[in-house]
Protein backbone atom coordinates (compact mmCIF):
# COMPACT_ATOMS: atom_id res chain seq x y z
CA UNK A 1 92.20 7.47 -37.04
CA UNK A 2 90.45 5.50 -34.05
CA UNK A 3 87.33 3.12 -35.46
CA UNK A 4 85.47 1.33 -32.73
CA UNK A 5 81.74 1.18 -32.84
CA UNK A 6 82.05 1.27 -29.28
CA UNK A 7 81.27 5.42 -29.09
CA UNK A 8 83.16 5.44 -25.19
CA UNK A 9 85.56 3.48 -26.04
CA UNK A 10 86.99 5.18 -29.33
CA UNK A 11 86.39 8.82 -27.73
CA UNK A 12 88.54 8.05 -24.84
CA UNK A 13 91.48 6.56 -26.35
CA UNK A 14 91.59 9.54 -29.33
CA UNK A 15 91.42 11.72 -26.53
CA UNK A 16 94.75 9.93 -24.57
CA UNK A 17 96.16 10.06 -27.88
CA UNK A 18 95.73 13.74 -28.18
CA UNK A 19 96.73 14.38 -24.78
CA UNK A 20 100.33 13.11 -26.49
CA UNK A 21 100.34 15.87 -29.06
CA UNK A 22 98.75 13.32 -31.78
CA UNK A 23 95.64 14.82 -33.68
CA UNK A 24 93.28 12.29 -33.98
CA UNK A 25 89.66 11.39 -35.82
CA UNK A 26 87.10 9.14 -34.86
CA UNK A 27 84.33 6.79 -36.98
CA UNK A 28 82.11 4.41 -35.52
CA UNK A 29 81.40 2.28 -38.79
CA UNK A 30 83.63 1.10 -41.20
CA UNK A 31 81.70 2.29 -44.56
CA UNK A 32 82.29 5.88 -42.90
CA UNK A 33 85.86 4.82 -41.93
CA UNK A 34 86.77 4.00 -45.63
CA UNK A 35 85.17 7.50 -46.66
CA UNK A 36 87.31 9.08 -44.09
CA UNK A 37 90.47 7.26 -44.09
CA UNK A 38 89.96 8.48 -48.25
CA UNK A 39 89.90 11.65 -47.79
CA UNK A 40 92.20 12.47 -44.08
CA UNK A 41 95.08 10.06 -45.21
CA UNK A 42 95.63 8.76 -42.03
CA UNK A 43 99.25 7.87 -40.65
CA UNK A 44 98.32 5.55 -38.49
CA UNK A 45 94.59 3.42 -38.10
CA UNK A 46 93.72 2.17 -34.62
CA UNK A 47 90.98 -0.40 -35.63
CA UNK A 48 88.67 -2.52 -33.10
CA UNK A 49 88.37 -6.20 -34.58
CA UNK A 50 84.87 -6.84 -33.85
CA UNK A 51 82.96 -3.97 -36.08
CA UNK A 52 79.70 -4.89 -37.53
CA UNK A 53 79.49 -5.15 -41.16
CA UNK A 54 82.88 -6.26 -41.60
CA UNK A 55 85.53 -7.18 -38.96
CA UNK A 56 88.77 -4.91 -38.31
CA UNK A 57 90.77 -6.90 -40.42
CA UNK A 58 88.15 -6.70 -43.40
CA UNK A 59 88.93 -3.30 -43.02
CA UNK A 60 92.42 -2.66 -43.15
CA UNK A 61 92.55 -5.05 -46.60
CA UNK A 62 89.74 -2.23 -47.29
């Protein structure tokens, strides 16, 4: 799972990691990231630090 509220950002690096064989999702806020991560199960989280609402780290105690 890629979070980054920057839309560009997050779509091109879920992108290079599919290009690798990894599948990938992408959320832009971290309310919808919790929901997500909830329900996909992620392996891995790619989070950007500076989300609004709460910061990356916020979110990965989340």
């Amino acid at each position: 799972m890629v979070v980054d509220d920057n839309e560009e950002a997050a779509s091109t690096l879920a992108q290079y990691l599919e290009a690798y064989g990894h599948q990938t999702f992408v959320e832009h806020l971290p309310g919808s990231a919790l929901l997500s991560a909830a329900l996909e199960k992620p392996e891995v989280c790619i989070l950007d630090i500076g989300l609004p609402e709460m910061d990356g780290n916020e979110l990965a105690r989340g």
